[in-house]
Protein backbone atom coordinates (compact mmCIF):
# COMPACT_ATOMS: atom_id res chain seq x y z
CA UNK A 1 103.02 84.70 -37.57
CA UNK A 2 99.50 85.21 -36.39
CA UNK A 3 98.69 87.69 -39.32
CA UNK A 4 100.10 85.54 -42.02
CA UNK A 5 97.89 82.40 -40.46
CA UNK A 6 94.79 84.22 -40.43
CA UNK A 7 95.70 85.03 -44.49
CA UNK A 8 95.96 81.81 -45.37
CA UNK A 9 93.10 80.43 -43.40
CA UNK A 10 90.74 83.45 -45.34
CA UNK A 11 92.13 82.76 -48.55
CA UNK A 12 91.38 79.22 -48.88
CA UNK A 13 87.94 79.58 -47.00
CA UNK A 14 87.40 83.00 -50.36
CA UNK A 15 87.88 79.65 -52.82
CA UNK A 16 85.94 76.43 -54.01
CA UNK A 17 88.98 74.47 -53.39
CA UNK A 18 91.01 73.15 -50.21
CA UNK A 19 93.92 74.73 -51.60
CA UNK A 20 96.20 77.11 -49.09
CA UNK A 21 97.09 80.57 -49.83
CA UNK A 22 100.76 79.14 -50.52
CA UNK A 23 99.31 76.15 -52.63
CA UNK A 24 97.30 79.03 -54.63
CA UNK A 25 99.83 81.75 -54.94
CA UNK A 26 102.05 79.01 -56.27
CA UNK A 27 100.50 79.13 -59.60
CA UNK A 28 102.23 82.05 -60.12
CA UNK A 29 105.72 81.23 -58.72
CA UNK A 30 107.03 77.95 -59.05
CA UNK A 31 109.79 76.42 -60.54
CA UNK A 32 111.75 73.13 -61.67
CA UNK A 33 113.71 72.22 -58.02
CA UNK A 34 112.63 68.33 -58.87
CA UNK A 35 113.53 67.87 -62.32
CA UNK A 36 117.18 66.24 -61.71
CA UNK A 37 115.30 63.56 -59.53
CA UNK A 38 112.45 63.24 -62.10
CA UNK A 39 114.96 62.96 -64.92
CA UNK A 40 116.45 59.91 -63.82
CA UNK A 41 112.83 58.65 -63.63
CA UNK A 42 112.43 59.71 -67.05
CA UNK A 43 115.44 58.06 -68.38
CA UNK A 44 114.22 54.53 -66.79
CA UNK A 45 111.07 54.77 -68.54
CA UNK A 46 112.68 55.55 -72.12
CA UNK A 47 111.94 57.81 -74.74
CA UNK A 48 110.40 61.03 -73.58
CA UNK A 49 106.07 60.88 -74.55
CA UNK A 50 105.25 63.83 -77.17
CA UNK A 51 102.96 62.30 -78.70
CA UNK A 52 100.36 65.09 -77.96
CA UNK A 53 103.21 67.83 -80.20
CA UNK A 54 103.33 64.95 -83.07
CA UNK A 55 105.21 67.95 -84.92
CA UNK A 56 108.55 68.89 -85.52
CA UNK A 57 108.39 72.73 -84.48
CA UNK A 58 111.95 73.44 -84.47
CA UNK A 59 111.34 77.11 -85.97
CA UNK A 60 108.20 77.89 -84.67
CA UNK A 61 107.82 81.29 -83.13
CA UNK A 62 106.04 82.60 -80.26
CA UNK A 63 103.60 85.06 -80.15
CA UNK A 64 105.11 88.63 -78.80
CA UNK A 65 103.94 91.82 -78.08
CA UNK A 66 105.23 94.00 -80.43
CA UNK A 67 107.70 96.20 -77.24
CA UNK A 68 109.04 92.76 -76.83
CA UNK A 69 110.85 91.81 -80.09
CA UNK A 70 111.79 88.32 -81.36
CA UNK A 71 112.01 85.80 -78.53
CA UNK A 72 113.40 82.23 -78.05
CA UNK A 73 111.35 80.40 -80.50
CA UNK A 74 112.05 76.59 -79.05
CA UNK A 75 114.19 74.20 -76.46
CA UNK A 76 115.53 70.78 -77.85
CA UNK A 77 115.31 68.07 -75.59
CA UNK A 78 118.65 66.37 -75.50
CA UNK A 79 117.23 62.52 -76.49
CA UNK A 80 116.97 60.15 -79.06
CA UNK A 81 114.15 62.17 -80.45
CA UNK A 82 115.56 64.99 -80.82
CA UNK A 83 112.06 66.48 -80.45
CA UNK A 84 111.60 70.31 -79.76
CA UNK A 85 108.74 72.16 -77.72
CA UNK A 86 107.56 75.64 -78.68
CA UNK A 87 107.32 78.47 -75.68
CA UNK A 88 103.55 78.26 -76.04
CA UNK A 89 104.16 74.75 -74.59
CA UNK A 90 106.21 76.32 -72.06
CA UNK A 91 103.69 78.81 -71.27
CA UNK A 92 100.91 76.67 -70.66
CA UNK A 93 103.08 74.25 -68.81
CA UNK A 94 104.10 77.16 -66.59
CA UNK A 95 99.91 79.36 -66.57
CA UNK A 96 102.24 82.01 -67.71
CA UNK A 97 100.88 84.67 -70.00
CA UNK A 98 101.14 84.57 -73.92
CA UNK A 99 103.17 87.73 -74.09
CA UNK A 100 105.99 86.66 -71.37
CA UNK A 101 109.17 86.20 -72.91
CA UNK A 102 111.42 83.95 -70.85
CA UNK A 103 115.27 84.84 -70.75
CA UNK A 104 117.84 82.42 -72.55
CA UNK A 105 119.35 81.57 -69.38
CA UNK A 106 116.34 79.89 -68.06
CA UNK A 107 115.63 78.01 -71.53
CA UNK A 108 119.30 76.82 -71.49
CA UNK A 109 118.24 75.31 -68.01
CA UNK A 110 115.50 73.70 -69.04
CA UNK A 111 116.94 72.29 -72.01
CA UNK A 112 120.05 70.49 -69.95
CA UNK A 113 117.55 69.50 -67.72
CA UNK A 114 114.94 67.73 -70.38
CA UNK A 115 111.72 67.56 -68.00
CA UNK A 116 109.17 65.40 -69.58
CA UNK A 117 106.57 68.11 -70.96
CA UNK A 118 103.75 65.82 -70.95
CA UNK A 119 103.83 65.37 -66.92
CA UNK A 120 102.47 68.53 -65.22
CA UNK A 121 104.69 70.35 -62.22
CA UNK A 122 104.05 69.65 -59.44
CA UNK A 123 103.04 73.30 -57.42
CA UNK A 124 106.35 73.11 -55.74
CA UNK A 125 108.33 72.57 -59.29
CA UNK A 126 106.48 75.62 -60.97
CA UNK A 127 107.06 77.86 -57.48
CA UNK A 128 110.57 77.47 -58.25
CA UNK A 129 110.91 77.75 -61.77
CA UNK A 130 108.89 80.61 -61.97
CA UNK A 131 111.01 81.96 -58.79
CA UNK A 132 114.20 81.59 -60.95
CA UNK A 133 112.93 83.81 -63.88
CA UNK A 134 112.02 86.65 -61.42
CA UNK A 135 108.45 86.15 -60.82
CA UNK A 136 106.88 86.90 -57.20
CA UNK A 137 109.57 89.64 -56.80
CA UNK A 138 109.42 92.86 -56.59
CA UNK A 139 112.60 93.65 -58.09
CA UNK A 140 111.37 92.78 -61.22
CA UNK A 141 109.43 95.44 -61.31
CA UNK A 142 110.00 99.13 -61.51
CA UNK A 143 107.15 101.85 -60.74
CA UNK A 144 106.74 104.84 -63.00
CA UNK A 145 104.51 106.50 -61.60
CA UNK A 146 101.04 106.50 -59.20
CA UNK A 147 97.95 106.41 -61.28
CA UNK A 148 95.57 105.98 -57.97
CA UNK A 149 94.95 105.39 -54.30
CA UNK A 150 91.78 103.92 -52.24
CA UNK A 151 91.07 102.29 -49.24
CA UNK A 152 93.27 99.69 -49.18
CA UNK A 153 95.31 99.78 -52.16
CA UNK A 154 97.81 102.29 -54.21
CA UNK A 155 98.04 101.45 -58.03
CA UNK A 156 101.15 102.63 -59.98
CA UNK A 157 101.83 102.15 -63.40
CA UNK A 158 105.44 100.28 -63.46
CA UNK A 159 107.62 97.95 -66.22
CA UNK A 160 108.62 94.62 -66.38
CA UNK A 161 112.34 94.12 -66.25
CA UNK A 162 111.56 90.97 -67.57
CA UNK A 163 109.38 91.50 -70.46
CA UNK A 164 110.06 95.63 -71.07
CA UNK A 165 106.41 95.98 -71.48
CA UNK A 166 104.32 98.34 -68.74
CA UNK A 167 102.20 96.99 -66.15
CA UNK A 168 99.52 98.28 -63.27
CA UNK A 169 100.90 97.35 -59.94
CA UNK A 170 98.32 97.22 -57.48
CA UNK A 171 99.83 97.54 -54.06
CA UNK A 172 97.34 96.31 -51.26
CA UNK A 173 98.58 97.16 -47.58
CA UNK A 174 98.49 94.18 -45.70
CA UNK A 175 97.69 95.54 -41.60
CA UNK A 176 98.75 93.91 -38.87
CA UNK A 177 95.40 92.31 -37.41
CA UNK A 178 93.40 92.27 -40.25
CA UNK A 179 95.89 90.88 -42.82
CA UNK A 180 94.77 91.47 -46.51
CA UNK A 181 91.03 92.69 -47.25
CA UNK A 182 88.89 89.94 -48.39
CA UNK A 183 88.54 91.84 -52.12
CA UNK A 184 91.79 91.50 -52.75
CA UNK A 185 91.60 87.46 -52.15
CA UNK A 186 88.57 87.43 -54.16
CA UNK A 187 90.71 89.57 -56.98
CA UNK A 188 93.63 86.88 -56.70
CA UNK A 189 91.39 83.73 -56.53
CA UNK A 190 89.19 84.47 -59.02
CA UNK A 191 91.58 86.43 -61.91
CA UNK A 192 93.75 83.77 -61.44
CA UNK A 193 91.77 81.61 -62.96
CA UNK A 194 90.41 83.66 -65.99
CA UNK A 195 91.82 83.96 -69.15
CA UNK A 196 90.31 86.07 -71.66
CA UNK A 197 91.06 88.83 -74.01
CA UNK A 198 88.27 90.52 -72.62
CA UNK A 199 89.13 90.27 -68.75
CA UNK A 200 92.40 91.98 -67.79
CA UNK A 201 95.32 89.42 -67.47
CA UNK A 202 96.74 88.86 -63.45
CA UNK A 203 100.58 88.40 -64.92
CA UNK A 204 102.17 88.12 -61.14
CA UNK A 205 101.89 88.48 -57.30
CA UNK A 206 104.02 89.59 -55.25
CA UNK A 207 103.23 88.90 -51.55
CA UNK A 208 105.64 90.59 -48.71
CA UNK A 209 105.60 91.08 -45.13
CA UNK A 210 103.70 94.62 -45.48
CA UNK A 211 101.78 93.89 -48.59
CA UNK A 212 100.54 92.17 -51.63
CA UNK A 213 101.04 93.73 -55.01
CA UNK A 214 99.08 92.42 -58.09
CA UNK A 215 100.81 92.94 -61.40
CA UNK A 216 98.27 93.50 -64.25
CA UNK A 217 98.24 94.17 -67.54
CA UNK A 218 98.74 97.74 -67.95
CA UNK A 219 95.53 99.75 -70.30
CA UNK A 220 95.67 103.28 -70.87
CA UNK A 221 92.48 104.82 -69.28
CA UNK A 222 89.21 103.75 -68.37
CA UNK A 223 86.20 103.87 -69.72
CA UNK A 224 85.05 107.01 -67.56
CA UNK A 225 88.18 108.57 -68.54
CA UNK A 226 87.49 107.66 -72.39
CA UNK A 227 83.72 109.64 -72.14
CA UNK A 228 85.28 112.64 -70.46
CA UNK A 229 88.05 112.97 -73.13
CA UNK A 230 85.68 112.87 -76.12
CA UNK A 231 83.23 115.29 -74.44
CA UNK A 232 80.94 112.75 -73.69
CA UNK A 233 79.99 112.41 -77.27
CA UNK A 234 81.76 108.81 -78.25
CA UNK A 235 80.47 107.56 -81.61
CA UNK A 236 77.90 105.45 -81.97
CA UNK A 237 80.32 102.81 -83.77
CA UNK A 238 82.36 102.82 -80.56
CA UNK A 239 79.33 101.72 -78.80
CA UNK A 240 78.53 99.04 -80.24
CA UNK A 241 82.13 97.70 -80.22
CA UNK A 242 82.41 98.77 -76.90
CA UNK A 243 79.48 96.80 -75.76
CA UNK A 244 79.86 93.47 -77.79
CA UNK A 245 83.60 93.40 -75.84
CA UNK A 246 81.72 94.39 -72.42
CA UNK A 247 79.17 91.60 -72.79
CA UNK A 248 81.80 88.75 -74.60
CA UNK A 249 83.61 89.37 -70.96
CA UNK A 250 81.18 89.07 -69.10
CA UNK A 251 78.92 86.08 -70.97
CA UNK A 252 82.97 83.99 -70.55
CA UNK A 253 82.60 84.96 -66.13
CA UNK A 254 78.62 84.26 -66.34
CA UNK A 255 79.64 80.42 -67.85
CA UNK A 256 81.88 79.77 -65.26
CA UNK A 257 79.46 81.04 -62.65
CA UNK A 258 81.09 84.04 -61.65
CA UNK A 259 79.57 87.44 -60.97
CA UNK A 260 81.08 90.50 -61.29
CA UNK A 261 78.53 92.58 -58.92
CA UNK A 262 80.49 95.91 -59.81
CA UNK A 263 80.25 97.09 -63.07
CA UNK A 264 80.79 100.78 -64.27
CA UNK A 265 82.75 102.65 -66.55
CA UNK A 266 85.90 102.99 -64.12
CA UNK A 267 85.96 99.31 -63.71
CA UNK A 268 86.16 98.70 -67.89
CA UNK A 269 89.55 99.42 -68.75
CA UNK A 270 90.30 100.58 -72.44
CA UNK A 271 94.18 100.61 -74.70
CA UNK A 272 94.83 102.32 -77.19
CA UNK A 273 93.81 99.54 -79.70
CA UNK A 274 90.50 100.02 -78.98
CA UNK A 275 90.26 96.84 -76.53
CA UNK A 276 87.97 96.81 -73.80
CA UNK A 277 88.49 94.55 -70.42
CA UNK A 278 86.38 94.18 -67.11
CA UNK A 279 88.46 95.42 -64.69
CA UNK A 280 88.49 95.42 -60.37
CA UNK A 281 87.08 91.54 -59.25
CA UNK A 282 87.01 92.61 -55.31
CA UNK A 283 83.33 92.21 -55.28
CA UNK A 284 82.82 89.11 -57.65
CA UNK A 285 81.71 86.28 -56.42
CA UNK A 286 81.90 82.35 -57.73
CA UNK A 287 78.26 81.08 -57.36
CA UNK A 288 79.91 77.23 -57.14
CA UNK A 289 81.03 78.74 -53.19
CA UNK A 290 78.13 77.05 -51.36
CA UNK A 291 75.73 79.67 -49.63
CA UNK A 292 72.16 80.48 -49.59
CA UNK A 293 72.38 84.02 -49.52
CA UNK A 294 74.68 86.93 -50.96
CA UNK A 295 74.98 90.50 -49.77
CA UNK A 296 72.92 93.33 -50.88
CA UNK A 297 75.59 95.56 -50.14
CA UNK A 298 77.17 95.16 -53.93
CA UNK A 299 77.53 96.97 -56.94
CA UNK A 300 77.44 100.74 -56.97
CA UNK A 301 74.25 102.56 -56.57
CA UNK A 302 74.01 103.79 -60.00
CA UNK A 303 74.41 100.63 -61.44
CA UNK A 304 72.94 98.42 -58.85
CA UNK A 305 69.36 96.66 -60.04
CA UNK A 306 66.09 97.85 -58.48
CA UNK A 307 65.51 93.76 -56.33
CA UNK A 308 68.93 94.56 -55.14
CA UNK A 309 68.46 97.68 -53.94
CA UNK A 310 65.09 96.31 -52.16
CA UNK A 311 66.87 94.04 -50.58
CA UNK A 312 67.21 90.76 -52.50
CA UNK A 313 70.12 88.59 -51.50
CA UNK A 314 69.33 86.17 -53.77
CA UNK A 315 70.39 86.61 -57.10
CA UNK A 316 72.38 85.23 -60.01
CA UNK A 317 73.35 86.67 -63.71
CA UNK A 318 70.82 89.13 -64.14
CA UNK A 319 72.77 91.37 -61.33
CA UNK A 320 75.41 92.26 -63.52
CA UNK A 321 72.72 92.30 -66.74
CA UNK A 322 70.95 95.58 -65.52
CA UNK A 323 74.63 97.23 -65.17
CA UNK A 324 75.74 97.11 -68.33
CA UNK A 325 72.25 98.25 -69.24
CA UNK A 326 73.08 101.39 -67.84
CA UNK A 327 76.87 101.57 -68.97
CA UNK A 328 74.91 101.55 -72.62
CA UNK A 329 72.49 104.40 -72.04
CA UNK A 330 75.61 106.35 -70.63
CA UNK A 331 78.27 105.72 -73.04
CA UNK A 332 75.53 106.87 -75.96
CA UNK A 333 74.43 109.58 -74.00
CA UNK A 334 77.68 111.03 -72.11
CA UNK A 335 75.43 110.70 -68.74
CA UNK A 336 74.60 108.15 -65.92
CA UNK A 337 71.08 106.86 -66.25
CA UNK A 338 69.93 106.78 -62.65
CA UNK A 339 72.56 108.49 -60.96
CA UNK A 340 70.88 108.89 -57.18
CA UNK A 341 72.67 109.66 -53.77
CA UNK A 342 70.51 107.55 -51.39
CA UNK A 343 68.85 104.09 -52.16
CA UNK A 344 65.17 105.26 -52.54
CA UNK A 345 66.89 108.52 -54.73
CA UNK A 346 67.71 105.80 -56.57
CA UNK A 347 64.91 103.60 -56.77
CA UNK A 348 62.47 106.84 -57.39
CA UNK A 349 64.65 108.08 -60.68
CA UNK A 350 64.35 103.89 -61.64
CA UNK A 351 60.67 104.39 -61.46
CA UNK A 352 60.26 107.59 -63.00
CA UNK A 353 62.12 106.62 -66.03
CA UNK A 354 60.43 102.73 -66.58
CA UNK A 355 57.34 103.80 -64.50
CA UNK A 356 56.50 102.35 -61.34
CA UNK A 357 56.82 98.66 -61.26
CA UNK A 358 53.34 97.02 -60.99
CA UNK A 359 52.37 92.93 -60.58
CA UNK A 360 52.26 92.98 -64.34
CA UNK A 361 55.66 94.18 -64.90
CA UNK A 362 57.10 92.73 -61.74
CA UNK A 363 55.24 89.74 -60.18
CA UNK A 364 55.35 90.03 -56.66
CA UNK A 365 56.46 93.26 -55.89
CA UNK A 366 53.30 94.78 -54.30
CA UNK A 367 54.02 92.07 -51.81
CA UNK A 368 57.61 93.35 -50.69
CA UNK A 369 57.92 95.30 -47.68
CA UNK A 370 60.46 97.79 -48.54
CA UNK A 371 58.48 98.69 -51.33
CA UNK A 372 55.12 99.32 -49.66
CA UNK A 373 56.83 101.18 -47.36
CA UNK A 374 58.64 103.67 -49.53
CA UNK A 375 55.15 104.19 -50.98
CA UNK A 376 56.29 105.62 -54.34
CA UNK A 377 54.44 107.86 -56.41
CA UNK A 378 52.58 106.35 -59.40
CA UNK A 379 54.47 106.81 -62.67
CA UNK A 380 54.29 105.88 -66.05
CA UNK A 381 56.94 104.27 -68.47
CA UNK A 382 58.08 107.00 -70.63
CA UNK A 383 59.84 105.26 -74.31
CA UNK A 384 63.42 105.18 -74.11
CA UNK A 385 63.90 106.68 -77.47
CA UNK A 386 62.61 109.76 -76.37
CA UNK A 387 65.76 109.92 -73.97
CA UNK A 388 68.54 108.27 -76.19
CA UNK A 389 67.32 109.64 -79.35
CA UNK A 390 71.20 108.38 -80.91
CA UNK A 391 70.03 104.54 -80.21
CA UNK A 392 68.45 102.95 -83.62
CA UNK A 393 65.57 100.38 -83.04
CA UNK A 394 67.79 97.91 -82.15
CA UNK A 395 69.27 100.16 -79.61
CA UNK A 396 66.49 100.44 -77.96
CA UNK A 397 65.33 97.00 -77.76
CA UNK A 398 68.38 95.57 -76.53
CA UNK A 399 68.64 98.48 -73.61
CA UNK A 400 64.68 97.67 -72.78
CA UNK A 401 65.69 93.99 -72.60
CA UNK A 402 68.70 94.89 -69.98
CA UNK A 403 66.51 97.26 -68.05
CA UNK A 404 64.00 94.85 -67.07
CA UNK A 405 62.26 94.63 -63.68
CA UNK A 406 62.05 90.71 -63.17
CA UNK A 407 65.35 89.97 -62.89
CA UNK A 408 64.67 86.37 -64.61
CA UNK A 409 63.40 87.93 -67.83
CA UNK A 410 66.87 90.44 -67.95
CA UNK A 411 68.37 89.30 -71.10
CA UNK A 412 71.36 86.99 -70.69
CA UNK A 413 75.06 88.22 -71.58
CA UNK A 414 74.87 85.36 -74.00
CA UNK A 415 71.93 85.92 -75.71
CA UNK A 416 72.65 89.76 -75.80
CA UNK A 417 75.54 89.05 -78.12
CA UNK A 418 73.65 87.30 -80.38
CA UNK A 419 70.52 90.08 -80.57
CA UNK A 420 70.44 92.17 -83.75
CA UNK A 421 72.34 95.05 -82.81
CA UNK A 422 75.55 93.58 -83.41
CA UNK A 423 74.53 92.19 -86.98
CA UNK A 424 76.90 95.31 -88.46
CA UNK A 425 79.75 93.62 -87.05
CA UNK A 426 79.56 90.16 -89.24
CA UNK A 427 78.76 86.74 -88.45
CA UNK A 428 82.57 86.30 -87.94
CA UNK A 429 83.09 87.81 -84.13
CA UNK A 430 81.39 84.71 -83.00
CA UNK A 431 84.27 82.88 -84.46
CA UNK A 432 86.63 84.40 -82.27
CA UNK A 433 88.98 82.45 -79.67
CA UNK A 434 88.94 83.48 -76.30
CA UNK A 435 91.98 84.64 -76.26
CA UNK A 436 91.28 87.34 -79.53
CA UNK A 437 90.12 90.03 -79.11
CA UNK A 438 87.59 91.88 -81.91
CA UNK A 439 89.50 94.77 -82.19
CA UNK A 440 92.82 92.72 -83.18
CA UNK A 441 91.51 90.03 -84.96
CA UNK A 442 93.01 90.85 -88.56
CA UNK A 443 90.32 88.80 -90.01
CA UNK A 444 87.34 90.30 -89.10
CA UNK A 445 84.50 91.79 -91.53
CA UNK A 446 84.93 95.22 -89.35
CA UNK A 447 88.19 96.90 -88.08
CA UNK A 448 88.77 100.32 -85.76
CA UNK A 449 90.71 102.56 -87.39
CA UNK A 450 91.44 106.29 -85.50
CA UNK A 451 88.28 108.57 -86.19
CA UNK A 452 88.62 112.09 -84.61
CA UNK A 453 84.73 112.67 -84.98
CA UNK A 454 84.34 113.03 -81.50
CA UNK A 455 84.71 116.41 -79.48
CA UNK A 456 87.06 117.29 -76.97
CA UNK A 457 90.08 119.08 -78.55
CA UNK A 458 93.92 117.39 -77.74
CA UNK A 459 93.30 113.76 -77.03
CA UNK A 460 94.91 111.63 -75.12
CA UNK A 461 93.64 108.43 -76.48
CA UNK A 462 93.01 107.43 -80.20
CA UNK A 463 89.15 107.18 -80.69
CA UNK A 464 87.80 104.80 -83.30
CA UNK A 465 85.42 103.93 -85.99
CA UNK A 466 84.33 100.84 -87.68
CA UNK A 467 85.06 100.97 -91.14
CA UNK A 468 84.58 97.79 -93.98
CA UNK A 469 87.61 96.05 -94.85
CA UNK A 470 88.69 93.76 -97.56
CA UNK A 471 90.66 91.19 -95.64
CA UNK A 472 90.39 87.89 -96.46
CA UNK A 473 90.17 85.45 -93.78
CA UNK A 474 93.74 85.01 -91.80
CA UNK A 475 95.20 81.51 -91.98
CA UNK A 476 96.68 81.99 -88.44
């Protein structure tokens, strides 16, 4: 009892809300236990509002994954009306995915039952609809195999009962005085809330007396994985794609004021479409949670930005800016940038590469501490191109923009996918909903199509290369 109060007291304190952990895991799991009372409610107050549908969609499909097959396509509601709602109503009724197919028995339910779509559910409602089609159990899912174990957690790779499609379970162990980690409440609080096809997708959680297992979408490898399979020689096409996805994640979490503060190729996950999603949230951090200070102790050393590693606890975007700085340099050169064992190994590769920052190039630093008293050697900024010879112009001027001392003058994830490097890809990835993604998006000017120009023998993964297509733009 003790363990389970001291995990719901540190989950709503991990949250800008008041919510409690039961209030917040109920996104996920709850369910229509109300509707008989509200119907009679509904029934007093006539005709059911649907004003918002103001279509009939009695045929209209719903999106599937293509492991899924046809699903239900709609539920009449049994009233004057006769008015039908599509599952994508469902679906966003219920924050469940797009690719969840719900079973026939539950749509019959809902469809003798007739809630009134334009009222939300109540927390308690969803908990127990969701409850009824299986979610929040772990029966529902079946483990395949185990693709990794840390600290705290085991992952497996596993299937859906529900939906036949694979997923990652991430299994956290929950101990008995410490409950569950304060990552994995930052994972849940934060994913929860993000929807994008460039962020991995939280589908469920499943939260039992010994521990609490995510249930993500399942990618094949990461993006570590991806440069060791190709020899560390990926194509220069596959960089650029790569990137654009990397900073369209990141530019949707740096506009609702969340940081990542761990970027690196393990954490970018990659399918075998070619799509590329920020992975591992533990360390992110919602800059609306009122402090005046955050931890230095973030992001891994090879990726972490020189005022971090001196110390600075106050910092916004440009912390996750000068990561994916150095995810480009490695993914076009099959090698980490700065890849030191100690904090001033670290700092001293930094400097030897961009030269040794000086009140020109970093206003202020002369004045910090830690820095006088590593007393570095004097270098001087050696050009870029002469050690990523593969970048083009543009290349090198958006990695020079990334890599920048003064962590105000870092370009922004925003602005980055805007700078001239992507032109190649068309005016029309801008266009893109959040919820496409630029490697499925039919009607884009560019399209990835399997390109075995990479070394590295048997492959595991399909590797890809933009090539100039002739669709016309999609209608859908």
């Amino acid at each position: 009892m003790n363990k389970m109060k001291t995990f719901k007291r540190r989950f709503s304190l991990s949250v800008p809300r008041t919510e409690t952990i039961e209030e917040s895991l109920a996104e996920f799991t709850e369910q229509f236990n109300q509707l008989n009372n509200r119907k009679n409610e509904d029934m007093a107050q006539g005709r059911l509002h649907l004003s918002h549908l103001n279509r009939d969609i009695q045929t209209q499909p719903s999106s599937t994954s293509p492991l899924e097959g046809p699903s239900p396509t709609a539920v009449r509601y049994r009233n004057g009306n006769q008015r039908r709602f599509s599952m994508e109503d469902v679906s966003k009724r219920l924050s469940l995915p797009m690719d969840i197919r719900l079973p026939p028995e539950f749509l019959q339910k809902l469809e003798m039952e007739s809630p009134e779509i334009s009222k939300p559910l109540s927390r308690m409602s969803r908990r127990a609809s969701l409850s009824d089609i299986g979610f929040g159990k772990i029966e529902t899912y079946v483990k395949l195999e185990k693709l990794g174990e840390g600290t705290y957690a085991t992952v497996f790779k596993g299937r859906s009962k529900l939906t036949k499609n694979l997923v990652a379970l991430k299994e956290i162990r929950l101990e008995h005085e410490e409950g569950a980690p304060c990552t994995a409440i930052r994972e849940v609080s934060l994913l929860k809330n993000l929807k994008h096809a460039n962020i991995v997708t939280l589908h469920d959680i499943i939260h039992t007396k010994c521990s609490l297992t995510l249930v993500f979408e399942f990618l094949d490898s990461d993006l570590k994985q991806y440069l060791d399979n190709c020899g560390n020689l990926m194509s220069m096409h596959n960089v650029k794609i790569f990137m654009f996805q990397l900073l369209r994640g990141l530019s949707y979490c740096h506009q609702l004021k969340i940081l990542h503060r761990d970027l690196k190729p393990q954490n970018l996950l990659i399918n075998g479409k070619g799509e590329l999603k920020l992975a591992d949230f533990g360390l992110a951090r919602a800059k609306s949670v009122p402090t005046k200070t955050y931890s230095n102790e973030v992001v891994t050393l090879w990726y972490r930005p020189p005022d971090v590693l001196l110390g600075s606890t106050e910092y916004s975007t440009p912390i996750d800016m000068w990561g994916v700085g150095c995810i480009h340099y490695e993914m076009v050169t099959g090698r980490p940038m700065f890849p030191g064992s100690t904090v001033k190994e670290e700092l001293h590769l930094i400097f030897r590469t961009l030269g040794t920052p000086t009140e020109e190039s970093w206003p202020g630093i002369t004045s910090n501490e830690e820095f006088k008293a590593y007393n570095f050697t004097q270098y001087r900024a050696q050009p870029l191109i002469n050690h990523a010879p593969r970048l083009d112009t543009e290349g090198i001027d958006l990695l020079m923009s990334l890599l920048l001392y003064e962590a105000k003058r870092r370009i922004s994830a925003e602005s980055a996918l805007r700078h001239p490097y992507f032109t190649a890809l068309g005016e029309q990835v801008h266009l893109l909903p959040e919820s496409k993604c630029v490697t499925t998006a039919a009607w884009s000017s560019y399209i990835l199509l399997p390109c075995f120009d990479c070394a590295g023998g048997s492959l595991n993964l399909p590797y890809f290369s933009l090539y100039k297509t002739h669709f016309s733009p999609s209608k859908n």
